[in-house]
PDB file of N, CA and C in Angstrom:
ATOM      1  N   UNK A   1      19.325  -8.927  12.284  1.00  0.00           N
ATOM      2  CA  UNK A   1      18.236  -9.734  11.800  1.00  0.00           C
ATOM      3  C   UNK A   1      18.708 -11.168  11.577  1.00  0.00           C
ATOM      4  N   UNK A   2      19.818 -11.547  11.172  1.00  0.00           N
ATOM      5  CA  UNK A   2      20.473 -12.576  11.129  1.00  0.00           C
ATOM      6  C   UNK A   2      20.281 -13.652  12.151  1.00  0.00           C
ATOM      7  N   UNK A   3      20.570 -12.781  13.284  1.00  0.00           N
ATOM      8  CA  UNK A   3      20.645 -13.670  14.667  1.00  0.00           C
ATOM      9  C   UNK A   3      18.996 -14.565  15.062  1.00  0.00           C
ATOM     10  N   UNK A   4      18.141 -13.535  14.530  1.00  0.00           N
ATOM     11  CA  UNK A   4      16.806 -13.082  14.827  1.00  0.00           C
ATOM     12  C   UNK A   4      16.395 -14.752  14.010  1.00  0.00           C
ATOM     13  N   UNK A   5      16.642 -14.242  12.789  1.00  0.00           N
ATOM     14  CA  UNK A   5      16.213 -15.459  11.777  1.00  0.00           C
ATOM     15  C   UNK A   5      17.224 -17.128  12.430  1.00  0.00           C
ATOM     16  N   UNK A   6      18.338 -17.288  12.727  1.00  0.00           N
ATOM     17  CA  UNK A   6      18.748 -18.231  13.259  1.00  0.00           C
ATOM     18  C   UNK A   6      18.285 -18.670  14.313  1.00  0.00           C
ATOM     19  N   UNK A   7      18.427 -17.998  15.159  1.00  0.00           N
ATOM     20  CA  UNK A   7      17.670 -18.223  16.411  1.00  0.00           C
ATOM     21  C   UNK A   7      15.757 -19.232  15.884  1.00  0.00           C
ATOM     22  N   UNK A   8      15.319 -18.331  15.315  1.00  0.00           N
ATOM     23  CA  UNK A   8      13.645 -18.932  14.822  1.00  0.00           C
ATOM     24  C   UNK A   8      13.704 -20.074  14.132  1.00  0.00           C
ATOM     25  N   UNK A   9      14.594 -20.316  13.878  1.00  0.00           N
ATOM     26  CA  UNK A   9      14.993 -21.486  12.796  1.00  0.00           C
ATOM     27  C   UNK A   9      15.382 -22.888  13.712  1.00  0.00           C
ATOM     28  N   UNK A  10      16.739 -22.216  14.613  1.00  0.00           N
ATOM     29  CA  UNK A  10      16.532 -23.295  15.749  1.00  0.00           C
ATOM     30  C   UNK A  10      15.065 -23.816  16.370  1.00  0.00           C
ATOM     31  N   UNK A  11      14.111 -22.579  16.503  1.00  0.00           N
ATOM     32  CA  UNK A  11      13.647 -22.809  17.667  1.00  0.00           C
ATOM     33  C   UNK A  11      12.232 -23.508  16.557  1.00  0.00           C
ATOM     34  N   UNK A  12      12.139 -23.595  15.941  1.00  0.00           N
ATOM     35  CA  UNK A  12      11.043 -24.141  14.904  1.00  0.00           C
ATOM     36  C   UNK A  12      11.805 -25.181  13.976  1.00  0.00           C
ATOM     37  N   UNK A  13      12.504 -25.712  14.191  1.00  0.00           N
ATOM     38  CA  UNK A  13      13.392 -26.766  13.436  1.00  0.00           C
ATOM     39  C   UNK A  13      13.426 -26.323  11.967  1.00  0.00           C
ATOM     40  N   UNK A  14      13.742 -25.478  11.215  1.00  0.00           N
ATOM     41  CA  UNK A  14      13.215 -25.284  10.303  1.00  0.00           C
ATOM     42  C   UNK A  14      14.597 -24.184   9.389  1.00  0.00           C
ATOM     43  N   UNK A  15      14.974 -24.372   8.280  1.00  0.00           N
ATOM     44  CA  UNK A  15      16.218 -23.782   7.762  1.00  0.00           C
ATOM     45  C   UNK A  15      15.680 -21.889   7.616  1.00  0.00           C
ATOM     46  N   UNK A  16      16.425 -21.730   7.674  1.00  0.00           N
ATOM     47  CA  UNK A  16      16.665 -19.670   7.664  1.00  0.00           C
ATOM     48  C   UNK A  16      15.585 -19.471   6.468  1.00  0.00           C
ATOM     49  N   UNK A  17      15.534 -20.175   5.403  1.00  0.00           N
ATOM     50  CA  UNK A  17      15.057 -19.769   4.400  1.00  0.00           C
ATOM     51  C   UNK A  17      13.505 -19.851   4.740  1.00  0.00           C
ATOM     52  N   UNK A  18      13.091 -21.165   4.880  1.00  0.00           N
ATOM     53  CA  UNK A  18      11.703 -21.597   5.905  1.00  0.00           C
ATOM     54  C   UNK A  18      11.005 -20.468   6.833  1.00  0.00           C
ATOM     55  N   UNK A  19      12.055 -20.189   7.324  1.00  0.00           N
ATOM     56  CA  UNK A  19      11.474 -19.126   8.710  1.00  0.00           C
ATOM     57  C   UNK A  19      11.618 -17.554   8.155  1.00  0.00           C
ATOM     58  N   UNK A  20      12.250 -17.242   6.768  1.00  0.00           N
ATOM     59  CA  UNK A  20      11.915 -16.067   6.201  1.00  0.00           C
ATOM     60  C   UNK A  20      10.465 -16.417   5.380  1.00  0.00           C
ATOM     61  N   UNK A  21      10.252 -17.747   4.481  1.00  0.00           N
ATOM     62  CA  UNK A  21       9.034 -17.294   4.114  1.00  0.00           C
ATOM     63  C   UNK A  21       7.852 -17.856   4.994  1.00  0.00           C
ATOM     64  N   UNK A  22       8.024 -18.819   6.025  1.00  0.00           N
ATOM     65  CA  UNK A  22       6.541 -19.088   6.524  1.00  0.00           C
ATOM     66  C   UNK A  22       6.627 -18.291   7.676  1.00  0.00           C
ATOM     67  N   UNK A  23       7.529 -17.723   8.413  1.00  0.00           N
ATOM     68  CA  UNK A  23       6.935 -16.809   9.944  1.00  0.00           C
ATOM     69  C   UNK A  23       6.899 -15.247   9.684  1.00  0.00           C
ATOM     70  N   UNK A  24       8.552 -14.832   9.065  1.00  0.00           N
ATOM     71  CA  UNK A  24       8.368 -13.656   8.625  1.00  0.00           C
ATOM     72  C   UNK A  24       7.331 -12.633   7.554  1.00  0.00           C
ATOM     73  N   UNK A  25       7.766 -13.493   6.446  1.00  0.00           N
ATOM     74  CA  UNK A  25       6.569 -13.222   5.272  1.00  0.00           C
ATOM     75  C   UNK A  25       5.158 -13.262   4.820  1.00  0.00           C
ATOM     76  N   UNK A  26       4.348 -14.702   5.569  1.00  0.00           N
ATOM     77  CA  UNK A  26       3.291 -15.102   5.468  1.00  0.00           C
ATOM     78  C   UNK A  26       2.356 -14.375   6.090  1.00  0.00           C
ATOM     79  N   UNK A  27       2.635 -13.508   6.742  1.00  0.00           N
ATOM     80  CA  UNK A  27       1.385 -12.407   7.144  1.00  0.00           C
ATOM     81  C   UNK A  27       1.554 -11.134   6.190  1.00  0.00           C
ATOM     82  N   UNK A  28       2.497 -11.087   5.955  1.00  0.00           N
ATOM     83  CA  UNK A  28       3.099  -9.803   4.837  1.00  0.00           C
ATOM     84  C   UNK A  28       2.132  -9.553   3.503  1.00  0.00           C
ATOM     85  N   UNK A  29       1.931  -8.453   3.166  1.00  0.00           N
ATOM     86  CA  UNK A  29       0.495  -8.565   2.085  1.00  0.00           C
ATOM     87  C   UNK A  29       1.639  -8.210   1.004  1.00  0.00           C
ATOM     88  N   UNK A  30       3.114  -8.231   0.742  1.00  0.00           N
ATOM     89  CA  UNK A  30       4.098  -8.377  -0.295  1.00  0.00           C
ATOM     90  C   UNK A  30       4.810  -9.384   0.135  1.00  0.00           C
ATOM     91  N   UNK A  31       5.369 -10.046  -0.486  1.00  0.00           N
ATOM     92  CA  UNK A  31       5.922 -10.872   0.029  1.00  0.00           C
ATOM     93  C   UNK A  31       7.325 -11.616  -0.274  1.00  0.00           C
ATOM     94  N   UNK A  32       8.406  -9.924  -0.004  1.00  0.00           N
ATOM     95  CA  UNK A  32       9.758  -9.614   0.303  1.00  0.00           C
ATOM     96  C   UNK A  32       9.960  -9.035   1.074  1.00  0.00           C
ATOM     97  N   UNK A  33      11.488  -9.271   1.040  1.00  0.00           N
ATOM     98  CA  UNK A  33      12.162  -7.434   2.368  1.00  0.00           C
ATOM     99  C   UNK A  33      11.986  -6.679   1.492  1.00  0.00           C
ATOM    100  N   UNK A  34      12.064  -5.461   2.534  1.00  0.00           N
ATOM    101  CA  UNK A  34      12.738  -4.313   1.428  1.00  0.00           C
ATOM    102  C   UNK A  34      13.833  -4.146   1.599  1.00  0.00           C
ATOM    103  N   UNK A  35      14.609  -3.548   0.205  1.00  0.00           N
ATOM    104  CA  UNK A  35      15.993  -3.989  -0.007  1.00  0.00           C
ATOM    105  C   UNK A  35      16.824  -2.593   0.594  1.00  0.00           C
ATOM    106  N   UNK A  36      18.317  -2.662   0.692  1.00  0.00           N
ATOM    107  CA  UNK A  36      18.586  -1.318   1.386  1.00  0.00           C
ATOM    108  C   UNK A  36      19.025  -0.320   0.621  1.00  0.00           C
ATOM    109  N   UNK A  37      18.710  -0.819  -1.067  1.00  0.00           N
ATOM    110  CA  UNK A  37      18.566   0.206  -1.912  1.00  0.00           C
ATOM    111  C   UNK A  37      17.370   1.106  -2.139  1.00  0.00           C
ATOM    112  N   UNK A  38      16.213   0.155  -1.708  1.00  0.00           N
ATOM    113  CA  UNK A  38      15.128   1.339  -1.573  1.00  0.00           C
ATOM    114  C   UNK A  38      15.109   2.133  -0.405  1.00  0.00           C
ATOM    115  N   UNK A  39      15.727   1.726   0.708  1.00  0.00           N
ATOM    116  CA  UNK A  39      15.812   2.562   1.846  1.00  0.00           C
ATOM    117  C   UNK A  39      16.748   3.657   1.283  1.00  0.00           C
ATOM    118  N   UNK A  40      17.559   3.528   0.602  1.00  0.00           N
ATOM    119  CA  UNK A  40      18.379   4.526   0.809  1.00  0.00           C
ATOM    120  C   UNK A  40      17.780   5.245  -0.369  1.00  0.00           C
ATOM    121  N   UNK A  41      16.953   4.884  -1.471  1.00  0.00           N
ATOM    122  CA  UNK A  41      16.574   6.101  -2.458  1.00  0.00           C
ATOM    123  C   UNK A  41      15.932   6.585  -1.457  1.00  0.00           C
ATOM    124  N   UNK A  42      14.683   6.118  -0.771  1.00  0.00           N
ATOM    125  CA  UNK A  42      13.353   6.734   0.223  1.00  0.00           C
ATOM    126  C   UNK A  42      14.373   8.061   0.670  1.00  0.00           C
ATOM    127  N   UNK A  43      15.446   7.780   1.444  1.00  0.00           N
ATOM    128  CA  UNK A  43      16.369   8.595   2.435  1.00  0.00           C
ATOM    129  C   UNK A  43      16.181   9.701   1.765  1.00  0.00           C
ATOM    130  N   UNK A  44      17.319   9.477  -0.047  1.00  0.00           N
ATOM    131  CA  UNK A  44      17.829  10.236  -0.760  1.00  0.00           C
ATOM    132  C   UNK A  44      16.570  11.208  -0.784  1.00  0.00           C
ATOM    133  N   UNK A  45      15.243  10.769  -0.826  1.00  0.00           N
ATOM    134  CA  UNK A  45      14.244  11.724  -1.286  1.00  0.00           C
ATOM    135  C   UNK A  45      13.795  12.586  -0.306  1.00  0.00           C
ATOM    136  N   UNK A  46      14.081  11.994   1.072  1.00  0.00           N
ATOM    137  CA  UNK A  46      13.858  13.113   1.898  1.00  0.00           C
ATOM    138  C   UNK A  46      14.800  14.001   1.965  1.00  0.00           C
ATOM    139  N   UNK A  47      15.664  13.594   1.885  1.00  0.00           N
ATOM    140  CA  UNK A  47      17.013  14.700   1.754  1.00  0.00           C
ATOM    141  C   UNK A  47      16.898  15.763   0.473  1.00  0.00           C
ATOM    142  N   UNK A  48      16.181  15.475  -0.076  1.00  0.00           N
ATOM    143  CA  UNK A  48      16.161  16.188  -1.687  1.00  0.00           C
ATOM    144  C   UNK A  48      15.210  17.523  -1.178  1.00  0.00           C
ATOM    145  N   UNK A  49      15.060  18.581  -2.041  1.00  0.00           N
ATOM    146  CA  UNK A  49      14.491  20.241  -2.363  1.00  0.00           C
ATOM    147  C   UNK A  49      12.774  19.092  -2.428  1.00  0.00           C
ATOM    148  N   UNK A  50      13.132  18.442  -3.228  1.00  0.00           N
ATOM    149  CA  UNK A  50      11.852  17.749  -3.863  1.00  0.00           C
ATOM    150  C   UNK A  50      10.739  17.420  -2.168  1.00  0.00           C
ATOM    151  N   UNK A  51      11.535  16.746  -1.058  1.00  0.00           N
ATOM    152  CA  UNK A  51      10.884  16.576   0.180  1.00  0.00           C
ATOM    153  C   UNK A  51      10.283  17.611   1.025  1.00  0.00           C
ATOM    154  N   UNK A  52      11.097  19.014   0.239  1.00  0.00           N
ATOM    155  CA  UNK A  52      11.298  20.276   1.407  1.00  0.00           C
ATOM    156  C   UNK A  52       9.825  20.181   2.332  1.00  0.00           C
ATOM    157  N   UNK A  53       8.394  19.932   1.320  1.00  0.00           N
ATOM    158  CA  UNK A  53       7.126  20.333   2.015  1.00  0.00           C
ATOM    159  C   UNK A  53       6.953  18.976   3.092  1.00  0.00           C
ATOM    160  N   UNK A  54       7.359  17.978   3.479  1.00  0.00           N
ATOM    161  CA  UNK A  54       7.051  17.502   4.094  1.00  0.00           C
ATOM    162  C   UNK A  54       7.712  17.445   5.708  1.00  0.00           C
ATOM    163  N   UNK A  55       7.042  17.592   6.395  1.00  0.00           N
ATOM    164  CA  UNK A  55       7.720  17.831   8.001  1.00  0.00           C
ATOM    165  C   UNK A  55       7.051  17.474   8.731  1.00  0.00           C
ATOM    166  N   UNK A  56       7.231  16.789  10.071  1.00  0.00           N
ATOM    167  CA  UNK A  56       6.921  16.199  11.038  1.00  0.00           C
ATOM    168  C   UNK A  56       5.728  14.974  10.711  1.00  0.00           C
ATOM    169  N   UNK A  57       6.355  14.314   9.762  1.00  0.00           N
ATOM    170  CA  UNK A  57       4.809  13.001   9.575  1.00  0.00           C
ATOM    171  C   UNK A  57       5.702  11.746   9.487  1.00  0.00           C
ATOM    172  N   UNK A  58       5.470  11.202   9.643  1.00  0.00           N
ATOM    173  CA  UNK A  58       5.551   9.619  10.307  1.00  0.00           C
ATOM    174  C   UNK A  58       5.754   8.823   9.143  1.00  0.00           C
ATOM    175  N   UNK A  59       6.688   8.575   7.927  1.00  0.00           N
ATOM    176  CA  UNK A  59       6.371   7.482   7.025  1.00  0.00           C
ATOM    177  C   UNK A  59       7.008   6.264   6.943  1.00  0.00           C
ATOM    178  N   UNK A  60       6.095   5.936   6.388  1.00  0.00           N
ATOM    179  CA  UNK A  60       6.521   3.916   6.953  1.00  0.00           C
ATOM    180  C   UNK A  60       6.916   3.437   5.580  1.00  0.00           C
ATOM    181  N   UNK A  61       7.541   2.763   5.463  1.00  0.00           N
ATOM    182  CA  UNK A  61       7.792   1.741   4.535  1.00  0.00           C
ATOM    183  C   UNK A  61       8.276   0.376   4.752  1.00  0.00           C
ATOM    184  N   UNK A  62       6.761  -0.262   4.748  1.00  0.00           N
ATOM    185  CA  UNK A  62       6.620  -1.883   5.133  1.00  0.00           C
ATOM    186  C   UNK A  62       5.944  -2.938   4.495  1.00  0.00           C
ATOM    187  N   UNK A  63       6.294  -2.234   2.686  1.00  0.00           N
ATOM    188  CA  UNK A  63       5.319  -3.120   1.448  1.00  0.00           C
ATOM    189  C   UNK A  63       4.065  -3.705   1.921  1.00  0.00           C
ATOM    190  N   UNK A  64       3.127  -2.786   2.988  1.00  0.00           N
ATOM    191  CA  UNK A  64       1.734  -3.043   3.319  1.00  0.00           C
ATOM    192  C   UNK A  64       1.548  -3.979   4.550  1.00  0.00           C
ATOM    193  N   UNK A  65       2.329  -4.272   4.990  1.00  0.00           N
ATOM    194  CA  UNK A  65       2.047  -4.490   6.671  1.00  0.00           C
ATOM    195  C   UNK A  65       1.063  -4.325   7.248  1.00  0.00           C
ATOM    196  N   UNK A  66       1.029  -2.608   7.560  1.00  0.00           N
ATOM    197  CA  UNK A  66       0.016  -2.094   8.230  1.00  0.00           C
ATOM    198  C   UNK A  66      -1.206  -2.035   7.350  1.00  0.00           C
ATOM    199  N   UNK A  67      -1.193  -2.431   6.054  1.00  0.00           N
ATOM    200  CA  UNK A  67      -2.432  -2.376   5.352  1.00  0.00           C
ATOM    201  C   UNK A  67      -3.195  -3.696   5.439  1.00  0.00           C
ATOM    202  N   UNK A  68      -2.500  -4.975   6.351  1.00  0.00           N
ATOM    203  CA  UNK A  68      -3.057  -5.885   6.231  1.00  0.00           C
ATOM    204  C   UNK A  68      -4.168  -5.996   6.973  1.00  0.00           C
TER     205      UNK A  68
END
């Protein structure tokens, strides 16, 4: 993602920070990353007895993206 964000930054004259909140974020209906501590609780919970009932479904976690 690094490269991703430098690269956009070149190409929009505009510093890393700029091009995380006006290209990346500004369509975003939250408006952060998610961090890779919540990825990894999310993980932890599928891995848990607690997940057992859930199987074959699709879950997203994109602080409302797709809800925009």
């Amino acid at each position: 993602m690094d490269n991703q964000i430098a690269d956009q930054a070149k190409a929009n004259n505009m510093s890393s920070a700029e091009v995380i909140e006006k290209i990346m974020l500004a369509p975003a209906a939250v408006k952060r990353l998610i961090e890779p501590a919540e990825v990894a609780g999310f993980v932890a919970y599928l891995c848990s007895d607690a997940a057992g009932v859930i199987t074959g479904s699709a879950l997203t976690m994109d602080l409302g993206w797709t809800a925009r």
